[in-house]
PDB file of N, CA and C in Angstrom:
ATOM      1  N   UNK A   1      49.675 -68.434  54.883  1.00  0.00           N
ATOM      2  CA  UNK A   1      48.829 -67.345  55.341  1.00  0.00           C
ATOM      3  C   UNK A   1      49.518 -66.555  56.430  1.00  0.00           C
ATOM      4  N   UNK A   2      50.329 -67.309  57.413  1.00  0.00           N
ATOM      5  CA  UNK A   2      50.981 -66.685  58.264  1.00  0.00           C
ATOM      6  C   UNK A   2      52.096 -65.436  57.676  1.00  0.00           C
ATOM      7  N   UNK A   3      52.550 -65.642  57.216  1.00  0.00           N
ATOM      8  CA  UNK A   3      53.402 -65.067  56.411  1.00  0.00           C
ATOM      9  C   UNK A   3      53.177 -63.716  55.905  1.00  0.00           C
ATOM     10  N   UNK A   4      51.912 -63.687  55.145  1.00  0.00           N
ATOM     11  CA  UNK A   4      51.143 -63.220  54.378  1.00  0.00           C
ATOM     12  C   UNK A   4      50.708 -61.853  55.729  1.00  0.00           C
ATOM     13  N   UNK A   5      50.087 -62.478  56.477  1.00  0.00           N
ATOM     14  CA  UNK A   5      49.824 -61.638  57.710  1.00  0.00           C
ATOM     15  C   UNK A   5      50.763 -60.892  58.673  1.00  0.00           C
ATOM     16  N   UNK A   6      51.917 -61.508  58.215  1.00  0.00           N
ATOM     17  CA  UNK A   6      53.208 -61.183  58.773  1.00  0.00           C
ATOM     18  C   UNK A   6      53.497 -59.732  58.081  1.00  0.00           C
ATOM     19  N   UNK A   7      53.748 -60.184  56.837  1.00  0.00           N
ATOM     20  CA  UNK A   7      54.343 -58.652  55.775  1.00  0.00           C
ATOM     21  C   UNK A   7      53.092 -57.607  55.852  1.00  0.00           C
ATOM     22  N   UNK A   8      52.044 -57.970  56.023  1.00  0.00           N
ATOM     23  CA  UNK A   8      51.197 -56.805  55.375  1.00  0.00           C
ATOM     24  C   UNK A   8      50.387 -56.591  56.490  1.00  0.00           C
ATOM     25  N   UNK A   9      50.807 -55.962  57.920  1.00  0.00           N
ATOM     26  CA  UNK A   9      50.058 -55.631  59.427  1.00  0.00           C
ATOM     27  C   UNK A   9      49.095 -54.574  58.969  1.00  0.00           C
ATOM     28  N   UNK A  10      48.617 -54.859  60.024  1.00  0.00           N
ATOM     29  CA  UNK A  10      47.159 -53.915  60.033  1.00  0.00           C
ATOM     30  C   UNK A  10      47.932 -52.671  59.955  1.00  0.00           C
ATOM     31  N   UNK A  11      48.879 -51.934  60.453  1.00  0.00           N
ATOM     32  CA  UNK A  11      49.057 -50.317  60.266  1.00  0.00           C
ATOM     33  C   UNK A  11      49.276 -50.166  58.587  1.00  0.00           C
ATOM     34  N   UNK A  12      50.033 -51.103  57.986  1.00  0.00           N
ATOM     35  CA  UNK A  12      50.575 -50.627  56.515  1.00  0.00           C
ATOM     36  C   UNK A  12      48.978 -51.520  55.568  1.00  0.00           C
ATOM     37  N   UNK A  13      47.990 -51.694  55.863  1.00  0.00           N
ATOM     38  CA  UNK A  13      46.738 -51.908  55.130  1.00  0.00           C
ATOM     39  C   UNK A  13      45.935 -50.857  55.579  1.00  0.00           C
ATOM     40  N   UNK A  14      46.338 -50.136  56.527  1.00  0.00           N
ATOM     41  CA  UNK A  14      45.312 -49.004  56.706  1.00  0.00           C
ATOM     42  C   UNK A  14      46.111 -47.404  56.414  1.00  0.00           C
ATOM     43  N   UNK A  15      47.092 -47.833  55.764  1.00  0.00           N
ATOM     44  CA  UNK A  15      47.746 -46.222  55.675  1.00  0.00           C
ATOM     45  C   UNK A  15      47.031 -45.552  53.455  1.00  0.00           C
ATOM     46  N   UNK A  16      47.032 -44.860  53.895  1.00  0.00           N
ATOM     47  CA  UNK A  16      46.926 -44.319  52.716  1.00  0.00           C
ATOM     48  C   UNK A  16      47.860 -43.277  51.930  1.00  0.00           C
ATOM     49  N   UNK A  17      47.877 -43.437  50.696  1.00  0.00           N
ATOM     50  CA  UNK A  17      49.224 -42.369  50.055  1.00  0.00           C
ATOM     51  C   UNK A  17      48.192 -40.942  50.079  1.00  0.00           C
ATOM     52  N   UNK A  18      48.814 -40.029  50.629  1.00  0.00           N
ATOM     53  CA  UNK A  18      48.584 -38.811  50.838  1.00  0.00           C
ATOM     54  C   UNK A  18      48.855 -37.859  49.385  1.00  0.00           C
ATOM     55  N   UNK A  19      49.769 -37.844  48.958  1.00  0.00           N
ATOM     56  CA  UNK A  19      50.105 -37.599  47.429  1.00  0.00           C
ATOM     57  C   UNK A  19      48.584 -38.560  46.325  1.00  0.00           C
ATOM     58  N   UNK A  20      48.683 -39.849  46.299  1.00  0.00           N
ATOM     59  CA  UNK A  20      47.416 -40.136  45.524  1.00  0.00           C
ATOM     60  C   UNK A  20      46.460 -39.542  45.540  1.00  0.00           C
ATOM     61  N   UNK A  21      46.049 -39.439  47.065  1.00  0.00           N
ATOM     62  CA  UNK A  21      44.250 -38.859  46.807  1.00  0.00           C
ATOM     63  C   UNK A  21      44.671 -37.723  46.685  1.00  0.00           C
ATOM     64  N   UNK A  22      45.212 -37.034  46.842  1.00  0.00           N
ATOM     65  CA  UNK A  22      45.462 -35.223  46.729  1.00  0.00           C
ATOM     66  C   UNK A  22      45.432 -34.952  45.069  1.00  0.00           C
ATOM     67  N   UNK A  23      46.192 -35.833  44.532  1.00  0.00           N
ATOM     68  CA  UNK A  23      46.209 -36.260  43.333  1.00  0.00           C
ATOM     69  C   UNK A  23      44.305 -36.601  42.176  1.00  0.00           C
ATOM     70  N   UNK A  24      43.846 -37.613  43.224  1.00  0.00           N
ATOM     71  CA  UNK A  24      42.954 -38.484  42.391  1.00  0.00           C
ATOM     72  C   UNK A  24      42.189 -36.900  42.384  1.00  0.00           C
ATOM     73  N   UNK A  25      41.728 -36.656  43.980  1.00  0.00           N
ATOM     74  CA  UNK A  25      40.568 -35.175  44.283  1.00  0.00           C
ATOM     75  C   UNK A  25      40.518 -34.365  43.151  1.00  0.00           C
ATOM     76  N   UNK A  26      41.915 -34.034  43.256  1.00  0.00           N
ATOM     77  CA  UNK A  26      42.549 -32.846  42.621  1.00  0.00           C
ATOM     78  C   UNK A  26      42.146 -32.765  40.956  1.00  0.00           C
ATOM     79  N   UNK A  27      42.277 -34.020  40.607  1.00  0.00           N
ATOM     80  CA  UNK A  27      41.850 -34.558  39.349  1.00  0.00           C
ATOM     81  C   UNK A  27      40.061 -34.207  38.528  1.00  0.00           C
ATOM     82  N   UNK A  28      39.916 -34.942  39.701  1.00  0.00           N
ATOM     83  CA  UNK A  28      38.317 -35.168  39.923  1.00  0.00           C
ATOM     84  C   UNK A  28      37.738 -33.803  39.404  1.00  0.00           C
ATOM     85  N   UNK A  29      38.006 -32.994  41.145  1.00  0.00           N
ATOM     86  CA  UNK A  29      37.568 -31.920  40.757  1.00  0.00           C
ATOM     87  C   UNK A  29      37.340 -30.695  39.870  1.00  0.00           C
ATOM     88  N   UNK A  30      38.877 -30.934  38.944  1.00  0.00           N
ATOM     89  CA  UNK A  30      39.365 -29.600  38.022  1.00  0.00           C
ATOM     90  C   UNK A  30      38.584 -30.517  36.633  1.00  0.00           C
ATOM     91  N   UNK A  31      38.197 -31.673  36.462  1.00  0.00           N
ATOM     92  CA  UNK A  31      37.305 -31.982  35.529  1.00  0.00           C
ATOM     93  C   UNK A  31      36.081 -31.768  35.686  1.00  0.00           C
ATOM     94  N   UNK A  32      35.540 -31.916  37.026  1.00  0.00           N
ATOM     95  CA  UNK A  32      34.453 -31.393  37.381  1.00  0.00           C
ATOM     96  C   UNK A  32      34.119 -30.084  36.602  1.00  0.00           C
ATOM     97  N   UNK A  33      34.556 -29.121  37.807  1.00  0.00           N
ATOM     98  CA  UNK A  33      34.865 -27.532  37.348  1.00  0.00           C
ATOM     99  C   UNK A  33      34.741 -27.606  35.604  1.00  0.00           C
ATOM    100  N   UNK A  34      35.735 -27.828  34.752  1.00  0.00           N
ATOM    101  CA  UNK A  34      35.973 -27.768  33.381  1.00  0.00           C
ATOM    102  C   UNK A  34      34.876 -28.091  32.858  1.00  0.00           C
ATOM    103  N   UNK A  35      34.149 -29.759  32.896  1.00  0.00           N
ATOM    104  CA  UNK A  35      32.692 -29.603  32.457  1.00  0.00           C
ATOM    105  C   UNK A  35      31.687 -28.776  32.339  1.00  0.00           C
ATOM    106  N   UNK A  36      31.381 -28.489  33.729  1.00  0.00           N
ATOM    107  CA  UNK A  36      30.312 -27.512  34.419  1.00  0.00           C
ATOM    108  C   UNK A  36      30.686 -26.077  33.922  1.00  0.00           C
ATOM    109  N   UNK A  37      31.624 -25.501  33.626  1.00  0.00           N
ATOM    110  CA  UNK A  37      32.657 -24.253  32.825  1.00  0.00           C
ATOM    111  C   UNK A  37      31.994 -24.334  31.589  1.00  0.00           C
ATOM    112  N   UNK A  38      32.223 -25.734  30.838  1.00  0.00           N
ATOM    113  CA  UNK A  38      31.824 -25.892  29.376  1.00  0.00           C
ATOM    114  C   UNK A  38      30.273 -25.526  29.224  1.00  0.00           C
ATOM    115  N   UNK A  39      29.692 -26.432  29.579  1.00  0.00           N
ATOM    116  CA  UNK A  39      28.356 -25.980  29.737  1.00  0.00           C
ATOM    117  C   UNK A  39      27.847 -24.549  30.016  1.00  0.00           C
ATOM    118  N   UNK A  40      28.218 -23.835  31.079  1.00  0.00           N
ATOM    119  CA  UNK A  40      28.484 -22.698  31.513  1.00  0.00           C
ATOM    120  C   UNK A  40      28.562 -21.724  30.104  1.00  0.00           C
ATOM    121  N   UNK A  41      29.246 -21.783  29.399  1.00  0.00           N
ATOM    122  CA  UNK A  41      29.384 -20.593  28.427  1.00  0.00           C
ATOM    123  C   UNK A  41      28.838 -21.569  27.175  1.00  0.00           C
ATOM    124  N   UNK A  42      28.218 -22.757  27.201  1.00  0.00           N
ATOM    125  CA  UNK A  42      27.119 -22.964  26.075  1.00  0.00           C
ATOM    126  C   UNK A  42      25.639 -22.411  26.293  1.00  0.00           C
ATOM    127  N   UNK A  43      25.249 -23.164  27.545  1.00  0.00           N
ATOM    128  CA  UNK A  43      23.461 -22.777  27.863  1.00  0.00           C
ATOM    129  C   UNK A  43      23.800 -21.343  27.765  1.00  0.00           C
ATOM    130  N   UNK A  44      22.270 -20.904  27.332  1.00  0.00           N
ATOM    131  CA  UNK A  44      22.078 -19.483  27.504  1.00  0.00           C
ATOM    132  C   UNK A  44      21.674 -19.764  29.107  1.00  0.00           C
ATOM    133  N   UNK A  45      22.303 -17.337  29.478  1.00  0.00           N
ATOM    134  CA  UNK A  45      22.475 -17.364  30.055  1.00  0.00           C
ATOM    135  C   UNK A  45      21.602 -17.391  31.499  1.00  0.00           C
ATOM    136  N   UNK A  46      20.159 -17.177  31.426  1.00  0.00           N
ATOM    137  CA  UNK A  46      19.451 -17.133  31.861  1.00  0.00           C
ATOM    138  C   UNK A  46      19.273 -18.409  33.057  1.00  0.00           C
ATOM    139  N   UNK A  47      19.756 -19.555  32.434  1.00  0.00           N
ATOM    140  CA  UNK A  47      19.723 -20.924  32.987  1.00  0.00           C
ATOM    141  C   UNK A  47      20.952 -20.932  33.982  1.00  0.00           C
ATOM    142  N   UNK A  48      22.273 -20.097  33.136  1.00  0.00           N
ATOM    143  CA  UNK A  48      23.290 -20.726  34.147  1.00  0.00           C
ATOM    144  C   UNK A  48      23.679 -19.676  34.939  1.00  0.00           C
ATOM    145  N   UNK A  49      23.121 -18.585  34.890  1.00  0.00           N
ATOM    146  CA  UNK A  49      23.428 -17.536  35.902  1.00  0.00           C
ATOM    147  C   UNK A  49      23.430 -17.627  37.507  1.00  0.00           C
ATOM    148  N   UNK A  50      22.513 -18.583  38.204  1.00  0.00           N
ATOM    149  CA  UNK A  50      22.254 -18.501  39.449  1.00  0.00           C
ATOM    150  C   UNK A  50      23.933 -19.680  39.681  1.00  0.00           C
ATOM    151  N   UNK A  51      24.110 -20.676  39.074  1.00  0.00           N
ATOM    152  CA  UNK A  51      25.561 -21.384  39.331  1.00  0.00           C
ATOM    153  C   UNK A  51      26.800 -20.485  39.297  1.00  0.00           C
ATOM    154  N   UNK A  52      26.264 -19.862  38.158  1.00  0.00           N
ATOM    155  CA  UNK A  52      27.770 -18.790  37.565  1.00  0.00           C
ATOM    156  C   UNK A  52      28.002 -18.300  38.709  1.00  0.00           C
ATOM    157  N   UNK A  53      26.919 -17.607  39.748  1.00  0.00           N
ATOM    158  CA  UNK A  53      27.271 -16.305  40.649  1.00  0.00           C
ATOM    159  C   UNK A  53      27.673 -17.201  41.953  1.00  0.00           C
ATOM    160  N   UNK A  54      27.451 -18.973  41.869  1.00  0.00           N
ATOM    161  CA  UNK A  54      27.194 -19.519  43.053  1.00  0.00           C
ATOM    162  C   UNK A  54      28.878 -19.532  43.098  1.00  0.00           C
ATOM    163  N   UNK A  55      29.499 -20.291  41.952  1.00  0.00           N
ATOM    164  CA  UNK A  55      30.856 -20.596  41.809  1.00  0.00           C
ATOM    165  C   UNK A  55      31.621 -19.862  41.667  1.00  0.00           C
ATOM    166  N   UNK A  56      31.654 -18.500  41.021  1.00  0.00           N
ATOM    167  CA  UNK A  56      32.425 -17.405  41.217  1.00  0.00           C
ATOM    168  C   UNK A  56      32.550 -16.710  42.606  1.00  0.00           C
ATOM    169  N   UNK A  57      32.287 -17.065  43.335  1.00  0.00           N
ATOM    170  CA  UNK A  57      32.625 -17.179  45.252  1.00  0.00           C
ATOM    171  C   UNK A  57      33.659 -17.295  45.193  1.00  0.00           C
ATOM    172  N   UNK A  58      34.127 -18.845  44.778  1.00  0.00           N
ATOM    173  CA  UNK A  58      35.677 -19.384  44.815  1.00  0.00           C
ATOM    174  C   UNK A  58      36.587 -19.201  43.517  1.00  0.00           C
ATOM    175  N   UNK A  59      35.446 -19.172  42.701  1.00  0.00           N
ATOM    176  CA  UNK A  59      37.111 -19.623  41.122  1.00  0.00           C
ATOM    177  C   UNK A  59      36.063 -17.848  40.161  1.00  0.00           C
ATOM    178  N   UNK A  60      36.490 -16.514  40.853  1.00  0.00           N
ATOM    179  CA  UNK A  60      36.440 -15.731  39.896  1.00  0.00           C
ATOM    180  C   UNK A  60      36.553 -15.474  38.379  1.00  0.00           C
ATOM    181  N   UNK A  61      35.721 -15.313  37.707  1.00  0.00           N
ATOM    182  CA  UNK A  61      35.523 -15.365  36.324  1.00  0.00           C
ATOM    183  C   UNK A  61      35.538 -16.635  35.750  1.00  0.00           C
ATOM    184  N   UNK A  62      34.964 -17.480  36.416  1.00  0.00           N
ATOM    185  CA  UNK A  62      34.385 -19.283  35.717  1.00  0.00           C
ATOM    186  C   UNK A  62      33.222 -18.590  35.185  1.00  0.00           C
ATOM    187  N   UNK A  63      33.084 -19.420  33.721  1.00  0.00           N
ATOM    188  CA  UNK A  63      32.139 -19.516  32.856  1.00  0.00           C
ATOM    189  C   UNK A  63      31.868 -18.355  32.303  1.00  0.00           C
ATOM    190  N   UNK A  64      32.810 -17.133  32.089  1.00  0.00           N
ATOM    191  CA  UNK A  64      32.297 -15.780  31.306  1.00  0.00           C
ATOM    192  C   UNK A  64      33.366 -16.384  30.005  1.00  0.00           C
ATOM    193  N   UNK A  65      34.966 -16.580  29.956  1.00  0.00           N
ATOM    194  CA  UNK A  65      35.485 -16.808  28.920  1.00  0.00           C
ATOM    195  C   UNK A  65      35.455 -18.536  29.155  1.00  0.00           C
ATOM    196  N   UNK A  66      36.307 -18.856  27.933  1.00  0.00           N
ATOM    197  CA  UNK A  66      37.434 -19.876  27.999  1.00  0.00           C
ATOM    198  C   UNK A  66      38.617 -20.278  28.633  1.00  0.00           C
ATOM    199  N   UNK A  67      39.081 -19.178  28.223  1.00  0.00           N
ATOM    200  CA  UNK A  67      40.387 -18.851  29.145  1.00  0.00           C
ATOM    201  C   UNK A  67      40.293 -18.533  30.663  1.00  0.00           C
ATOM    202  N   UNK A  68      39.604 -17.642  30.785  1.00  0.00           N
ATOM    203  CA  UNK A  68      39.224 -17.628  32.623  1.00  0.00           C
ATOM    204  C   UNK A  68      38.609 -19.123  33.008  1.00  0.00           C
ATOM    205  N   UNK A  69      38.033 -19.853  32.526  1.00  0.00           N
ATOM    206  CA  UNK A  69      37.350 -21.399  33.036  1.00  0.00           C
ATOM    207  C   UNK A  69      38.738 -21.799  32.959  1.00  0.00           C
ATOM    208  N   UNK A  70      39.415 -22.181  32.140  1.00  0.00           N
ATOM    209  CA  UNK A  70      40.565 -22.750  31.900  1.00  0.00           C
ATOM    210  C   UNK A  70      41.925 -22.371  33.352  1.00  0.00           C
ATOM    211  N   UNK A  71      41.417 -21.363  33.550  1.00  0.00           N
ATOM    212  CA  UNK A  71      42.607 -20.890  35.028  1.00  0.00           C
ATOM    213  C   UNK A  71      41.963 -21.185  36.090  1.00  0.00           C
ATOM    214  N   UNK A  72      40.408 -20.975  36.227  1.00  0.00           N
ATOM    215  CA  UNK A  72      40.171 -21.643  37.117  1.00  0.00           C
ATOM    216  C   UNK A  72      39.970 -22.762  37.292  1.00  0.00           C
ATOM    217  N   UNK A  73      40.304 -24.105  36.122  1.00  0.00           N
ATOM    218  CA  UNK A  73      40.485 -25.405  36.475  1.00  0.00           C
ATOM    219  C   UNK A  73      41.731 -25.884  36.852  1.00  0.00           C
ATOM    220  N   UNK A  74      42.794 -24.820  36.907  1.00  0.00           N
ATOM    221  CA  UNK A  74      43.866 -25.092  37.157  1.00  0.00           C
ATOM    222  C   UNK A  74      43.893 -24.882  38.840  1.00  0.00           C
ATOM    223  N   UNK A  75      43.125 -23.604  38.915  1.00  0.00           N
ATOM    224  CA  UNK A  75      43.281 -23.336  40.301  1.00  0.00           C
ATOM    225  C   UNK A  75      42.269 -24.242  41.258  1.00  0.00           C
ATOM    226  N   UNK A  76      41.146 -25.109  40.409  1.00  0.00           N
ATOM    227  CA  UNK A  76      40.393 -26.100  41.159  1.00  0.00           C
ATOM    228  C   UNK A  76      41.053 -27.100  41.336  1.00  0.00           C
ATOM    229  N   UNK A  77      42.052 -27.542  40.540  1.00  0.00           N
ATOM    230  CA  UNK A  77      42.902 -29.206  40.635  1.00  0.00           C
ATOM    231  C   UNK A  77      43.580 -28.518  42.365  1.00  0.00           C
ATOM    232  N   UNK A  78      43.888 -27.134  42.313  1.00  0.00           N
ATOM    233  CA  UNK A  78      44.932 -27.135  43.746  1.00  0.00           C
ATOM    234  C   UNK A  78      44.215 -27.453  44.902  1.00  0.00           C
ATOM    235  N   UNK A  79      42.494 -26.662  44.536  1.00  0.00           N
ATOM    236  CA  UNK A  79      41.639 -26.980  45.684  1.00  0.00           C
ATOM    237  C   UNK A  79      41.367 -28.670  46.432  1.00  0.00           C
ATOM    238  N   UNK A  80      41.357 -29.049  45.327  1.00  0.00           N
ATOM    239  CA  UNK A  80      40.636 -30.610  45.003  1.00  0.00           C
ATOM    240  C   UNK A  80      42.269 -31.120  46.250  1.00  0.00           C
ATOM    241  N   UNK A  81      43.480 -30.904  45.315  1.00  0.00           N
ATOM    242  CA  UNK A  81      44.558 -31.411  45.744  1.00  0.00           C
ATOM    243  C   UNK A  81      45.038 -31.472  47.405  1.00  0.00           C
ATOM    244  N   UNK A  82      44.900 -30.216  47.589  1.00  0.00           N
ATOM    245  CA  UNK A  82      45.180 -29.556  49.497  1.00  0.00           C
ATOM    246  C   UNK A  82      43.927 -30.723  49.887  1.00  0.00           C
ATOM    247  N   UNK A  83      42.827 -30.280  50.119  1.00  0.00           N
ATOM    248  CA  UNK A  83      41.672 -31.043  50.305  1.00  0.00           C
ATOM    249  C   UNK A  83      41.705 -32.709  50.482  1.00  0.00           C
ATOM    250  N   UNK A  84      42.510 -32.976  49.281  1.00  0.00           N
ATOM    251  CA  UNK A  84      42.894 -35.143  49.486  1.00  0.00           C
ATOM    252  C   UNK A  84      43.898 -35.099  50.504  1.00  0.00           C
ATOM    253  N   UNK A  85      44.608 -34.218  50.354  1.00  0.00           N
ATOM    254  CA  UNK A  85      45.929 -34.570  50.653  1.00  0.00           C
ATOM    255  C   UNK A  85      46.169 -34.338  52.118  1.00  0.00           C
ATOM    256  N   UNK A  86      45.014 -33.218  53.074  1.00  0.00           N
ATOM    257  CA  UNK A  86      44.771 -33.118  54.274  1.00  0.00           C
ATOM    258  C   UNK A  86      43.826 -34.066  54.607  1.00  0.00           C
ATOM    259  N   UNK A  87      43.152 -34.727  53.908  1.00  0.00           N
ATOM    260  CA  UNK A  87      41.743 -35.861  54.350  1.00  0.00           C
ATOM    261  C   UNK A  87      42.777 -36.794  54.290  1.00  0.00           C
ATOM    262  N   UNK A  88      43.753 -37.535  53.468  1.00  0.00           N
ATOM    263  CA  UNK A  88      44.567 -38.485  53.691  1.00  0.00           C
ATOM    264  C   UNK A  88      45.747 -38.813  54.605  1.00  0.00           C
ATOM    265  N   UNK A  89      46.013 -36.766  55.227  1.00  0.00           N
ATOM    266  CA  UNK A  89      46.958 -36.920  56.644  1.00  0.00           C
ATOM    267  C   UNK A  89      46.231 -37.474  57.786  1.00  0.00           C
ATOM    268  N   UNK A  90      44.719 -36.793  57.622  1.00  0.00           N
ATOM    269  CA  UNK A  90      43.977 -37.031  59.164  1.00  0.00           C
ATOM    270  C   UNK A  90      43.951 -38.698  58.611  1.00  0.00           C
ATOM    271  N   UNK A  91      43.476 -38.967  57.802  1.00  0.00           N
ATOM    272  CA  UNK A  91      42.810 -40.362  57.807  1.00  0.00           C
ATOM    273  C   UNK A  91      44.278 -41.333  58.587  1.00  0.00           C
ATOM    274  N   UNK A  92      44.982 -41.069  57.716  1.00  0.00           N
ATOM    275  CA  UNK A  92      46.456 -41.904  58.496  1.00  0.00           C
ATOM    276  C   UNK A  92      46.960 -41.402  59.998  1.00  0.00           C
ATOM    277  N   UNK A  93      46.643 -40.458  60.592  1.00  0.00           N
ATOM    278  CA  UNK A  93      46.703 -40.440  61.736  1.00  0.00           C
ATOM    279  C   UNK A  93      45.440 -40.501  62.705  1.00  0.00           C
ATOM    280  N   UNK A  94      44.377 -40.244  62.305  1.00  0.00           N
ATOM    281  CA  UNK A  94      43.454 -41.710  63.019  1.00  0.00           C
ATOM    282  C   UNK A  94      43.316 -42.911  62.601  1.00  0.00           C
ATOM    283  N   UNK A  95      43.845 -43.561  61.917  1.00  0.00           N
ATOM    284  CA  UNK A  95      43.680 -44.886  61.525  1.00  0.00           C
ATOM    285  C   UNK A  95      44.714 -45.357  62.414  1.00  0.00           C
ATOM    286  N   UNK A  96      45.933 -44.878  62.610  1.00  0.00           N
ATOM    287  CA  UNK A  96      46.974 -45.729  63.700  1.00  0.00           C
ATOM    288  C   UNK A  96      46.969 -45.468  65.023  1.00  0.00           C
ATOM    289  N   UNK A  97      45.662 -44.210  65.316  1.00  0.00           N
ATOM    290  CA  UNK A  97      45.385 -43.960  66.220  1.00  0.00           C
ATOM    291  C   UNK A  97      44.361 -44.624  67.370  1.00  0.00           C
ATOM    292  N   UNK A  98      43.704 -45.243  66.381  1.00  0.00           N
ATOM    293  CA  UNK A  98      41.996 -45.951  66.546  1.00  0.00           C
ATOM    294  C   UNK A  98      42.215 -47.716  66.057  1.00  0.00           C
ATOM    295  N   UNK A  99      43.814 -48.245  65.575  1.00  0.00           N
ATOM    296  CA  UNK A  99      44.108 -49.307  65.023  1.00  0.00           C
ATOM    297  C   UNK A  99      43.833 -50.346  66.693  1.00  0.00           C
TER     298      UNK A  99
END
């Protein structure tokens, strides 16, 4: 057990890969988006209009084509991505901060 506690210190059990979650988010989210897109140009429009106008804030022309949902799931994986990947810098520099 000593040993064990030796190799694996509290700073390197509390660090996190910054690339992964930027990664996993990034993931997450642009499937998110893509679902909610799909749906989006199935329901009539009456139902999905108040989302359409909520989400076209950030990802312009989601849910009018295919192709526009489709660019903006590309451009949601970047959102998702920046987003992990700054939550996983702070997290590793308060975690060795607060260790």
């Amino acid at each position: 057990m000593l040993g064990f506690a030796r190799v694996y210190s509290m700073e390197k059990a509390t660090r996190i890969s910054t690339i992964g979650l930027g990664l996993a988010l990034g993931l997450a989210w642009a499937i998110g988006i893509l679902l909610v897109g799909i749906i989006a140009l199935i329901a009539p429009d009456f139902l999905v209009d108040p989302f359409r106008d909520m989400f076209n804030i950030f990802y312009p022309g989601w849910g009018k084509s295919i192709g526009l949902t489709l660019v903006m799931t590309v451009w949601s994986f970047t959102h998702g991505f920046v987003g992990g990947f700054l939550i996983g810098i702070f997290y590793n520099i308060f975690a060795k901060k607060f260790n």
